[in-house]
C-alpha atoms as a PDB file:
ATOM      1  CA  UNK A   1     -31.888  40.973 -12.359  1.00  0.00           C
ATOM      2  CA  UNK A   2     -28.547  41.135 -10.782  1.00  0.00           C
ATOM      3  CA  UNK A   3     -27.597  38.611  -7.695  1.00  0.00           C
ATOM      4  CA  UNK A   4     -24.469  38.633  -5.560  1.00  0.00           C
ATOM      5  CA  UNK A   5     -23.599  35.501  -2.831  1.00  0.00           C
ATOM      6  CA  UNK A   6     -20.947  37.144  -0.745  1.00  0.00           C
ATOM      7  CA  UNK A   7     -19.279  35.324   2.000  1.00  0.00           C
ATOM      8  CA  UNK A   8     -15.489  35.502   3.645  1.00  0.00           C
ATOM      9  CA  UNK A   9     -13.417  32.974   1.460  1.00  0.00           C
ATOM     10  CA  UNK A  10     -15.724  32.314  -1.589  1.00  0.00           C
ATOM     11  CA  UNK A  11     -14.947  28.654  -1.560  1.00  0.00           C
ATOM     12  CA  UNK A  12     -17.764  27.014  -1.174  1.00  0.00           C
ATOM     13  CA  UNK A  13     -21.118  27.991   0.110  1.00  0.00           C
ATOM     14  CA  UNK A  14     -21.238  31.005  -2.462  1.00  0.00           C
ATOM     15  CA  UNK A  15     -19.813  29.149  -4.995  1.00  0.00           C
ATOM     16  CA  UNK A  16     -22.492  26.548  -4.728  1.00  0.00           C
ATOM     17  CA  UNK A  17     -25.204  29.457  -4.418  1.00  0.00           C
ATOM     18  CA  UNK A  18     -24.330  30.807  -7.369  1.00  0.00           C
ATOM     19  CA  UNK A  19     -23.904  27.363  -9.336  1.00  0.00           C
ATOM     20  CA  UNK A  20     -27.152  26.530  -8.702  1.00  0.00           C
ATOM     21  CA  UNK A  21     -28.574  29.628  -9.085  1.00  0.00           C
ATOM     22  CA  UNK A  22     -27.101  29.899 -12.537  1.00  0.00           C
ATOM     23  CA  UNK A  23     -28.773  26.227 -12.965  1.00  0.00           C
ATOM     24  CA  UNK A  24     -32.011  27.663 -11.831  1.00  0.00           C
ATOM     25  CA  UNK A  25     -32.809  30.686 -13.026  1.00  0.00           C
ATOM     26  CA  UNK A  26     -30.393  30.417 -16.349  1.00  0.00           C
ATOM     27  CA  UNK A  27     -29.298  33.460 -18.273  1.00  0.00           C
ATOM     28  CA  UNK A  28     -32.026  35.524 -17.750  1.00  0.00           C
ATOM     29  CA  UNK A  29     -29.893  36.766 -14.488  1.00  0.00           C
ATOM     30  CA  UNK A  30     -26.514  37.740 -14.126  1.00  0.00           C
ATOM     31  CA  UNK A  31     -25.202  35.681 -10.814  1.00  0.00           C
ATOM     32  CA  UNK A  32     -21.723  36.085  -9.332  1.00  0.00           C
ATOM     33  CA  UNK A  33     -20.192  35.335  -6.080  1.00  0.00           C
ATOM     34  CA  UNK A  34     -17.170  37.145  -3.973  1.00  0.00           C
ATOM     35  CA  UNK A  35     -15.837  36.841  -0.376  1.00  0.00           C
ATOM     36  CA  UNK A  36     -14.300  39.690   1.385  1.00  0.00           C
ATOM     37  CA  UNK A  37     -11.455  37.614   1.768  1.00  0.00           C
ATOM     38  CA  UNK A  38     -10.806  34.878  -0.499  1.00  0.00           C
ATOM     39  CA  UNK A  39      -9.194  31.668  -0.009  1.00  0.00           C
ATOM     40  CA  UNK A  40      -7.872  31.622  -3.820  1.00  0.00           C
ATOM     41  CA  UNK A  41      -9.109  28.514  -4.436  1.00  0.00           C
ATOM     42  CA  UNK A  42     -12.713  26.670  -4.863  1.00  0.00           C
ATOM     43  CA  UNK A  43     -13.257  23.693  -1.820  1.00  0.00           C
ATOM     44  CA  UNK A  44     -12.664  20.191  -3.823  1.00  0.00           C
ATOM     45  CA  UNK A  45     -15.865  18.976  -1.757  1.00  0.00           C
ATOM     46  CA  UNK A  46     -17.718  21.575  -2.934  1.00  0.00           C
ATOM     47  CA  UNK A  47     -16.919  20.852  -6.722  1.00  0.00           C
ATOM     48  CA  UNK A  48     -17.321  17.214  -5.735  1.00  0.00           C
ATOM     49  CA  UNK A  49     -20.978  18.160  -4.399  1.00  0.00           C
ATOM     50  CA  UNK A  50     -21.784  19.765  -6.927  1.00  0.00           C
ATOM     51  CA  UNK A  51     -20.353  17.178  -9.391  1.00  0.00           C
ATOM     52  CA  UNK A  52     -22.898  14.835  -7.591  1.00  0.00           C
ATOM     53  CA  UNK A  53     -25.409  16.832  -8.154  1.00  0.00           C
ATOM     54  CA  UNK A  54     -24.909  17.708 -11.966  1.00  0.00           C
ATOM     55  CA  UNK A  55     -23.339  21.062 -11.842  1.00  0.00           C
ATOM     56  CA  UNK A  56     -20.295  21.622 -12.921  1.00  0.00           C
ATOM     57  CA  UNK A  57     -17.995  24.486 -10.263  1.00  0.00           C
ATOM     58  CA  UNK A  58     -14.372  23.309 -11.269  1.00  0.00           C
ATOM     59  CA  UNK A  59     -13.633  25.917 -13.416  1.00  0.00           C
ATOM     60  CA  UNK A  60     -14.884  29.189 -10.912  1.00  0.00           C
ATOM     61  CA  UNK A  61     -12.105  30.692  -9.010  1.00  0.00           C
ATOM     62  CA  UNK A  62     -12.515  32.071  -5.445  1.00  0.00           C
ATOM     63  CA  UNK A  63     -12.527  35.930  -5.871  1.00  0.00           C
ATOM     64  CA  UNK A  64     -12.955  39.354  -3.962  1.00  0.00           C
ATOM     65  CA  UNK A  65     -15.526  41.404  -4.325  1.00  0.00           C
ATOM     66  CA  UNK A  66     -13.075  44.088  -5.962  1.00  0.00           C
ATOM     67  CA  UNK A  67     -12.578  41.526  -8.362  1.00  0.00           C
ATOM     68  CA  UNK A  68     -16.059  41.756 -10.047  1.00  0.00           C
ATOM     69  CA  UNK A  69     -16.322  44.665 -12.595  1.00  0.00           C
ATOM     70  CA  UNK A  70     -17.937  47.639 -11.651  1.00  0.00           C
ATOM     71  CA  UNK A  71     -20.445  47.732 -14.218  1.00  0.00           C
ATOM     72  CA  UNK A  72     -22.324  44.495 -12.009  1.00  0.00           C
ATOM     73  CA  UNK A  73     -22.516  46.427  -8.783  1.00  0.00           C
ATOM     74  CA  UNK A  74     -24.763  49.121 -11.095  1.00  0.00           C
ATOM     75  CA  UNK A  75     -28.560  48.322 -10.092  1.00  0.00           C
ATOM     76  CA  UNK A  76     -27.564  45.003  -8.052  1.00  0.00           C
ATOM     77  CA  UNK A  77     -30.661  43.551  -6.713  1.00  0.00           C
ATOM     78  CA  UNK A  78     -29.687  41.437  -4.308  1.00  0.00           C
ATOM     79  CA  UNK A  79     -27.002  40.817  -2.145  1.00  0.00           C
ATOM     80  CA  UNK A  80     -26.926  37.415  -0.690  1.00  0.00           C
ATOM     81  CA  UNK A  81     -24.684  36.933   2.727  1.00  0.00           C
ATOM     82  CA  UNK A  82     -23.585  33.219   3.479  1.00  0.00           C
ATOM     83  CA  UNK A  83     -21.351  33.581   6.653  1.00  0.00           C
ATOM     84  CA  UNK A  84     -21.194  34.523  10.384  1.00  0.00           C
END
């Protein structure tokens, strides 16, 4: 199974979808996350959050969607929106 969390800047609500949906469902299911367009970086209170929480975001890097290879967008399942 193939989830994407798409939102504009891909600094925080998708990057915390797709940390804890890497926590959840584990390897088993490729999980990425893109905005249309990206802030460049990841919100420090979303890493802290997460911190809190036991998952560790500080290392992801806020990305467009062209920026994912084109091999993942081959039998996506689901597309996850997390903005207006």
């Amino acid at each position: 199974m193939k989830i994407l969390f798409l939102c504009v800047a891909n600094s925080a609500r998708s990057q915390m979808a797709e940390g804890f949906a890497r926590l959840i469902l584990g390897e088993s299911v490729e999980v990425a996350s893109a905005g249309s367009e990206p802030s460049g970086k990841v919100n420090p209170f979303a890493v802290e959050v997460m911190r809190e929480v036991g998952i560790d975001i500080s290392h992801r890097r806020s990305k467009n969607w062209d920026d994912l290879p084109s091999s993942f967008f081959i039998n996506l399942d689901y597309v996850v929106t997390l903005c207006a």
